[in-house]
C-alpha atoms as a PDB file:
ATOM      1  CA  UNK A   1     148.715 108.857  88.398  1.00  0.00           C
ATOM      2  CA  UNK A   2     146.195 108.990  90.908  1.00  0.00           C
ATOM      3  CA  UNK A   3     142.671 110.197  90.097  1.00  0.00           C
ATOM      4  CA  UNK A   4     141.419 112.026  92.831  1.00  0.00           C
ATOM      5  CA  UNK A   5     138.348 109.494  93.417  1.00  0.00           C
ATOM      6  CA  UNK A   6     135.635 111.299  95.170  1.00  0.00           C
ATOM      7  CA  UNK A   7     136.749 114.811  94.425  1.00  0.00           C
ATOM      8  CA  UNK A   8     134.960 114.905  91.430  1.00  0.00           C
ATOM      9  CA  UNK A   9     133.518 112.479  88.582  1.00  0.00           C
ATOM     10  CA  UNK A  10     136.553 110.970  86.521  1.00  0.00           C
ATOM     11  CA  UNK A  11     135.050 110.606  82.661  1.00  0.00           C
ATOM     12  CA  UNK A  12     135.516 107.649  80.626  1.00  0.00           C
ATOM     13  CA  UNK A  13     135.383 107.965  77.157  1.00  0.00           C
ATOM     14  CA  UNK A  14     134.851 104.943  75.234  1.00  0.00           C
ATOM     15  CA  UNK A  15     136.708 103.298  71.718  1.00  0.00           C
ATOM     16  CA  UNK A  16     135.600 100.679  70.607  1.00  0.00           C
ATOM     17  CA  UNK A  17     138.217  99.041  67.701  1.00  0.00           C
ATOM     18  CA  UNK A  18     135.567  96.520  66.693  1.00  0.00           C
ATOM     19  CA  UNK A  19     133.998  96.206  63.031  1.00  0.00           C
ATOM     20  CA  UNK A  20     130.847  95.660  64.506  1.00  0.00           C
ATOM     21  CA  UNK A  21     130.603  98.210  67.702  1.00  0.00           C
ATOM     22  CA  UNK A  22     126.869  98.584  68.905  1.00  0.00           C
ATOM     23  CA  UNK A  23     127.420 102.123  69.315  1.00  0.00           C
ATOM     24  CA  UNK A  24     129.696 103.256  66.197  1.00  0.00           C
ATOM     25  CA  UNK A  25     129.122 100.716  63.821  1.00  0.00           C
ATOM     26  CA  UNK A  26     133.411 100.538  63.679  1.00  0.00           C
ATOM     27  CA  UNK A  27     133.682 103.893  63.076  1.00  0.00           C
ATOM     28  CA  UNK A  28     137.389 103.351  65.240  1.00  0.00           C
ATOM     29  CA  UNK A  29     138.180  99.709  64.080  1.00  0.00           C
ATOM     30  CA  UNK A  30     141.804 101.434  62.701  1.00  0.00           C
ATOM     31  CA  UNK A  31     144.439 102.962  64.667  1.00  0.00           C
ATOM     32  CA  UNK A  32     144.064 106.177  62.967  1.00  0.00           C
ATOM     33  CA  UNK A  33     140.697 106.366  63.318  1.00  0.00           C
ATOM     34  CA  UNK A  34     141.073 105.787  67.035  1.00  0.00           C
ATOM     35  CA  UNK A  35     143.557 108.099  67.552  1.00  0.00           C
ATOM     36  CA  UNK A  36     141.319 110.963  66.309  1.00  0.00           C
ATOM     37  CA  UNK A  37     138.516 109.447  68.548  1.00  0.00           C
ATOM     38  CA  UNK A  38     141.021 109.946  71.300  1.00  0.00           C
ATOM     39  CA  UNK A  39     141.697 113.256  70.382  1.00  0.00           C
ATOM     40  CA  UNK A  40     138.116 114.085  70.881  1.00  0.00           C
ATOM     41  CA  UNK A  41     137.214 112.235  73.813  1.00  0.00           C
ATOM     42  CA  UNK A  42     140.064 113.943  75.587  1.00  0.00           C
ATOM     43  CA  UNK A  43     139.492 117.641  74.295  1.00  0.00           C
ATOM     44  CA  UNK A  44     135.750 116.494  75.421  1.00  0.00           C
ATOM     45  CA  UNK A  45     137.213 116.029  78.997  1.00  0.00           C
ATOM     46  CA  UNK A  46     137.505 112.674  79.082  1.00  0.00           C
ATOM     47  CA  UNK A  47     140.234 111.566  82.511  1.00  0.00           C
ATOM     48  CA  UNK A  48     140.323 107.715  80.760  1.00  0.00           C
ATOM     49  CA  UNK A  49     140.024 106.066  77.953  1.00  0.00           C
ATOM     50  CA  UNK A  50     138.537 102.506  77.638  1.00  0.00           C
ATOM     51  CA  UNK A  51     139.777 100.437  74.727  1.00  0.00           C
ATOM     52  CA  UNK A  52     137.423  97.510  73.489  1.00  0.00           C
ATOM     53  CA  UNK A  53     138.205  95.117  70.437  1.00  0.00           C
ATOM     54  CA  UNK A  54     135.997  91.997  71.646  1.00  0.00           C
ATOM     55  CA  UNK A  55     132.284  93.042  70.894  1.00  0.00           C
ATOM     56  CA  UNK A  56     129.759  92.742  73.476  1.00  0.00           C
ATOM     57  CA  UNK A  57     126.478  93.249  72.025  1.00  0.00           C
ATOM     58  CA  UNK A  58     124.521  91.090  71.749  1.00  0.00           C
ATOM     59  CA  UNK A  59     124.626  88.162  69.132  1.00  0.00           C
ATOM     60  CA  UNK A  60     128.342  89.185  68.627  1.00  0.00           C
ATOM     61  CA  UNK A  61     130.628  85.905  68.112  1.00  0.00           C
ATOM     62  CA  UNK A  62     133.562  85.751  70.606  1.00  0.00           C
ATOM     63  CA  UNK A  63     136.701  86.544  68.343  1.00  0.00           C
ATOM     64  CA  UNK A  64     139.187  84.968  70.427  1.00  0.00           C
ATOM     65  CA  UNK A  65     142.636  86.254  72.206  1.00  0.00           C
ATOM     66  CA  UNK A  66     144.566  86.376  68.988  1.00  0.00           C
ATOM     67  CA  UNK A  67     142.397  88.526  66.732  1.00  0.00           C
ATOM     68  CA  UNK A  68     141.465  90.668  69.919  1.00  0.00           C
ATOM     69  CA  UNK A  69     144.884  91.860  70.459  1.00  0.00           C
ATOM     70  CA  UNK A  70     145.786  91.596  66.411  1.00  0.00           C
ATOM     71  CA  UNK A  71     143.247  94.830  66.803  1.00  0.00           C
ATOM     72  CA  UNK A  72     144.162  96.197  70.383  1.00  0.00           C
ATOM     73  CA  UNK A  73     148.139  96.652  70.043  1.00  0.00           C
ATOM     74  CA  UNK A  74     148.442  98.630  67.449  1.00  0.00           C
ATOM     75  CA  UNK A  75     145.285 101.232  68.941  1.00  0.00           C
ATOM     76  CA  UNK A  76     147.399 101.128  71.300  1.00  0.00           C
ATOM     77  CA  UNK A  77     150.277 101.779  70.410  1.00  0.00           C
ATOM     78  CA  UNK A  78     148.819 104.687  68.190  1.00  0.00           C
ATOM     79  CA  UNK A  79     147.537 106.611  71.617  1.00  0.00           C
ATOM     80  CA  UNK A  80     150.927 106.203  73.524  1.00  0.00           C
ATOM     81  CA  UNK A  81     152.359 109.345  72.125  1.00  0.00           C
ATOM     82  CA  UNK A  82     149.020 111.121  73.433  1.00  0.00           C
ATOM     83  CA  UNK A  83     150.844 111.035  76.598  1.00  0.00           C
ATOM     84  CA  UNK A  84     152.800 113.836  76.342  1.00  0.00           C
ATOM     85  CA  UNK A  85     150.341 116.050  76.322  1.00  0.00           C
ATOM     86  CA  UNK A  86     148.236 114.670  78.454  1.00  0.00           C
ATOM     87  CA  UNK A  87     150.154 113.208  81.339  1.00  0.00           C
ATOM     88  CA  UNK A  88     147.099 112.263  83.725  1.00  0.00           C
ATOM     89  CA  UNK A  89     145.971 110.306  80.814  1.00  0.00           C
ATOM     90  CA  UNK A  90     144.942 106.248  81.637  1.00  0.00           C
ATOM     91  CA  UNK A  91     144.285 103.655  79.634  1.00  0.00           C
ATOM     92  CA  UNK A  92     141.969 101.038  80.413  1.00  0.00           C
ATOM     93  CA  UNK A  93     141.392  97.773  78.111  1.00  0.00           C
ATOM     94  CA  UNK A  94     137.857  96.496  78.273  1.00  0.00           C
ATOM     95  CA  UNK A  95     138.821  92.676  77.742  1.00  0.00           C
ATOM     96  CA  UNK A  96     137.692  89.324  79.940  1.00  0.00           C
ATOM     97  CA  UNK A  97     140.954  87.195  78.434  1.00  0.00           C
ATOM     98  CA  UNK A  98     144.061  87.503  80.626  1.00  0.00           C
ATOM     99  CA  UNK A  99     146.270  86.794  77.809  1.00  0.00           C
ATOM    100  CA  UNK A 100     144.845  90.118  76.069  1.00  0.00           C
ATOM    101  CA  UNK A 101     145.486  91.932  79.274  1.00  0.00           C
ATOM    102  CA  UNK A 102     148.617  90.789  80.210  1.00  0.00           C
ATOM    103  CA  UNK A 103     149.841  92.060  76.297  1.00  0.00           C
ATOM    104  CA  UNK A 104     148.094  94.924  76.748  1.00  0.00           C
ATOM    105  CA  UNK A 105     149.418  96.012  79.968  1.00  0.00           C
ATOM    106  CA  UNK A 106     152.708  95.195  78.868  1.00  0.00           C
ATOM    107  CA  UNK A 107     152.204  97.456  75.445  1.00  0.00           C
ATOM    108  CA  UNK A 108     151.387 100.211  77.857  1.00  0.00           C
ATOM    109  CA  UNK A 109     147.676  99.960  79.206  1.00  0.00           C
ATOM    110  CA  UNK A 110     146.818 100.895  82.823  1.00  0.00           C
ATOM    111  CA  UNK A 111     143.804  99.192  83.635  1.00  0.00           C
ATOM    112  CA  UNK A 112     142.128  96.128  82.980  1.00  0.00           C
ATOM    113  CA  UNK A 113     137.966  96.221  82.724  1.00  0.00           C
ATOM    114  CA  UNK A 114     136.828  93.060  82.526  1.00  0.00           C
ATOM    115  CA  UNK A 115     132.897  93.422  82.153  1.00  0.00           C
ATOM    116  CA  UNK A 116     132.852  89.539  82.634  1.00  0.00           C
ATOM    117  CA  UNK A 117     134.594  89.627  85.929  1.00  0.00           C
ATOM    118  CA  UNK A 118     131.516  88.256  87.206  1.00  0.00           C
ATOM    119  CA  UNK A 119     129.572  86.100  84.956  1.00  0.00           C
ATOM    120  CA  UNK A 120     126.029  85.672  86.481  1.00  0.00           C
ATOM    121  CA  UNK A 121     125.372  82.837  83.644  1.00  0.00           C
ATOM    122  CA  UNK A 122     127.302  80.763  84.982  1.00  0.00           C
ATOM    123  CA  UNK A 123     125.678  79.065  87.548  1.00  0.00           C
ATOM    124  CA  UNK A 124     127.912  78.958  90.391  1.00  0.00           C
ATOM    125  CA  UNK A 125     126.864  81.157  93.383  1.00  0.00           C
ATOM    126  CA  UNK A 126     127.905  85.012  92.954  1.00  0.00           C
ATOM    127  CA  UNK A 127     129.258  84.434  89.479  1.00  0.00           C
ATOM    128  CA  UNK A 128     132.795  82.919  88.171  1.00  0.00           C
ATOM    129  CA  UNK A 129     135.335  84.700  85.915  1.00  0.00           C
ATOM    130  CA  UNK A 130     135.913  83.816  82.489  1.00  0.00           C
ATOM    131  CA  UNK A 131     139.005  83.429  82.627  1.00  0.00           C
ATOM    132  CA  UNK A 132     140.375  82.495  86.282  1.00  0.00           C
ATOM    133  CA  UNK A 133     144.027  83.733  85.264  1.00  0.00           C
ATOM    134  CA  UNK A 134     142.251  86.995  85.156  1.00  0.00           C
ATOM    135  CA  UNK A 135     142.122  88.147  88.687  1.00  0.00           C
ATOM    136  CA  UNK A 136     145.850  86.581  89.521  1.00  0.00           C
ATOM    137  CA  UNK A 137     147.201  88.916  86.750  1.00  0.00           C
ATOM    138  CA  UNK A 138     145.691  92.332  87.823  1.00  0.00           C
ATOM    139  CA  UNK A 139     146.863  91.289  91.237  1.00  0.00           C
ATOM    140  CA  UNK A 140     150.563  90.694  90.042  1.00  0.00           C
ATOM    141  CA  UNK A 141     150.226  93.734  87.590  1.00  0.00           C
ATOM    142  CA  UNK A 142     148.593  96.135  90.485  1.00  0.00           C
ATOM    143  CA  UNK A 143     146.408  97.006  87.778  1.00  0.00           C
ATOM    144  CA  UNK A 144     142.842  97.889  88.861  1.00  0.00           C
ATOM    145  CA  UNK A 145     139.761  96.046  87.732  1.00  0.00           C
ATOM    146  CA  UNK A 146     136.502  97.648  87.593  1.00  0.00           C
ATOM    147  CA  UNK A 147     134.381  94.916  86.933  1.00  0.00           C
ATOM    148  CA  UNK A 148     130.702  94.477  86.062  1.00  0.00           C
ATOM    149  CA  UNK A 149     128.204  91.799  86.237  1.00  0.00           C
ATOM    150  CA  UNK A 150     126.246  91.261  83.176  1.00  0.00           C
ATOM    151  CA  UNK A 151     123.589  88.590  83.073  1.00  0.00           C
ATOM    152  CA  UNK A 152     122.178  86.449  79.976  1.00  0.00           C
ATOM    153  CA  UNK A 153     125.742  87.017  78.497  1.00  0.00           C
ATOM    154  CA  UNK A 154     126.125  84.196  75.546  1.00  0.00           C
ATOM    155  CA  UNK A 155     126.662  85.020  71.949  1.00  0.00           C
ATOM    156  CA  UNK A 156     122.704  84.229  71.248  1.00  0.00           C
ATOM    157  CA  UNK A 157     120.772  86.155  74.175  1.00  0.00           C
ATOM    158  CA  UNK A 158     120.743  89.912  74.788  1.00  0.00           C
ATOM    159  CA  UNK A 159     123.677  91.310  77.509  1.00  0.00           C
ATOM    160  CA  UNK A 160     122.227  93.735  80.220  1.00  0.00           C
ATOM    161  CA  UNK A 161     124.836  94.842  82.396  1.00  0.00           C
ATOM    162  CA  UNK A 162     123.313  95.426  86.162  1.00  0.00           C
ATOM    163  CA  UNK A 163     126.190  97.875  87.259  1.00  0.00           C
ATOM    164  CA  UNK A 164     130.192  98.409  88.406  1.00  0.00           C
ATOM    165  CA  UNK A 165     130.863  95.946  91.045  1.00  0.00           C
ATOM    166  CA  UNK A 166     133.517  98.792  92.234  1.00  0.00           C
ATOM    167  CA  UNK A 167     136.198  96.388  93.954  1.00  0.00           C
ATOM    168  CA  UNK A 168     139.313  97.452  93.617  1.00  0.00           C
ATOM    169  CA  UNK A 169     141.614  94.868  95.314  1.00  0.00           C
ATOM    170  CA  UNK A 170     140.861  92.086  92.551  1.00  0.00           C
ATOM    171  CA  UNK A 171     138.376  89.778  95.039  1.00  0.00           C
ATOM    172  CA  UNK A 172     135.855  90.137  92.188  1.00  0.00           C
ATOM    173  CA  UNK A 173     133.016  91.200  94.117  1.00  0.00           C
ATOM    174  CA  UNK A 174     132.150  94.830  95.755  1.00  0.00           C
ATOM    175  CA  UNK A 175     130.784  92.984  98.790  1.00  0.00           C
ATOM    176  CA  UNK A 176     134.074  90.829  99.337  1.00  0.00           C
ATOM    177  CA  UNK A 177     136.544  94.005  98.629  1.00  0.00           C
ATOM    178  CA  UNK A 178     137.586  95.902 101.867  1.00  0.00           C
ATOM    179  CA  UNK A 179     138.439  99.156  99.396  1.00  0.00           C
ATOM    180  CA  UNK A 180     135.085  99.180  97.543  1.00  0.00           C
END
């Protein structure tokens, strides 16, 4: 599918399959539950959904690849079927570890959002990634990466994301990316 970028806003409608979401106190943290979210984002008009099951608010402890897709693959799973009636529907996974995305593309996501593609806390000069298998996988995958830069982004200090970085060809910076 190709969204037709520029024609129009594309709508993202966020799920967040976390116990302890900032914005629905885990209201989705179950695959059923998620699935009806779905439902409603998309009757809403939503072009994408963007699957999260690694908190980011802040104070939130870091639950590691393991229990992050332990919650992700069977969401996602769940919203495959959604498919059918909505073929122009996209999936994007809101995760910074490349094992997660590599599973998740794999179990059928589309896109990969890794809000920590650019980690101003880290000291080096324009940021770093995470997880430097990141932007090699979303290469190999073709998958796109909207990425955003967040600042003050450790599990004690308050997370204040300073907008999309809008590169598309994986370079990790909007500047750097001759599509952006």
């Amino acid at each position: 599918m190709t969204l037709p970028w520029g024609a129009r806003a594309a709508v993202m409608g966020v799920i967040n399959i976390t116990p302890d979401s900032f914005s629905d106190g885990g209201r989705c943290s179950t695959p059923e539950r998620a699935l009806a979210q779905a439902r409603r984002l998309l009757a809403q008009g939503a072009d994408l959904l963007d699957l999260g099951a690694q908190s980011t608010r802040p104070g939130a402890l870091m639950v590691g690849p393991e229990e992050e897709l332990r919650r992700l693959l069977p969401v996602l799973e769940a919203l495959q079927p959604l498919r059918a009636q909505h073929p122009e529907l996209r999936l994007s996974i809101d995760t910074f570890e490349a094992a997660v995305a590599e599973a998740a593309l794999a179990a059928g996501g589309d896109w990969i959002n890794d809000v920590r593609g650019a980690n101003a806390t880290s000291g080096a000069p324009g940021g770093s990634l995470r997880d430097p298998a990141m932007f090699p996988l979303i290469a190999r995958a073709g998958s796109i990466s909207p990425s955003a830069w967040i600042q003050n982004a450790r599990a004690t200090t308050s997370a204040a994301c300073t907008g999309p970085a809008r590169c598309r060809c994986g370079s990790g910076s909007a500047s750097r990316c001759p599509r952006a």
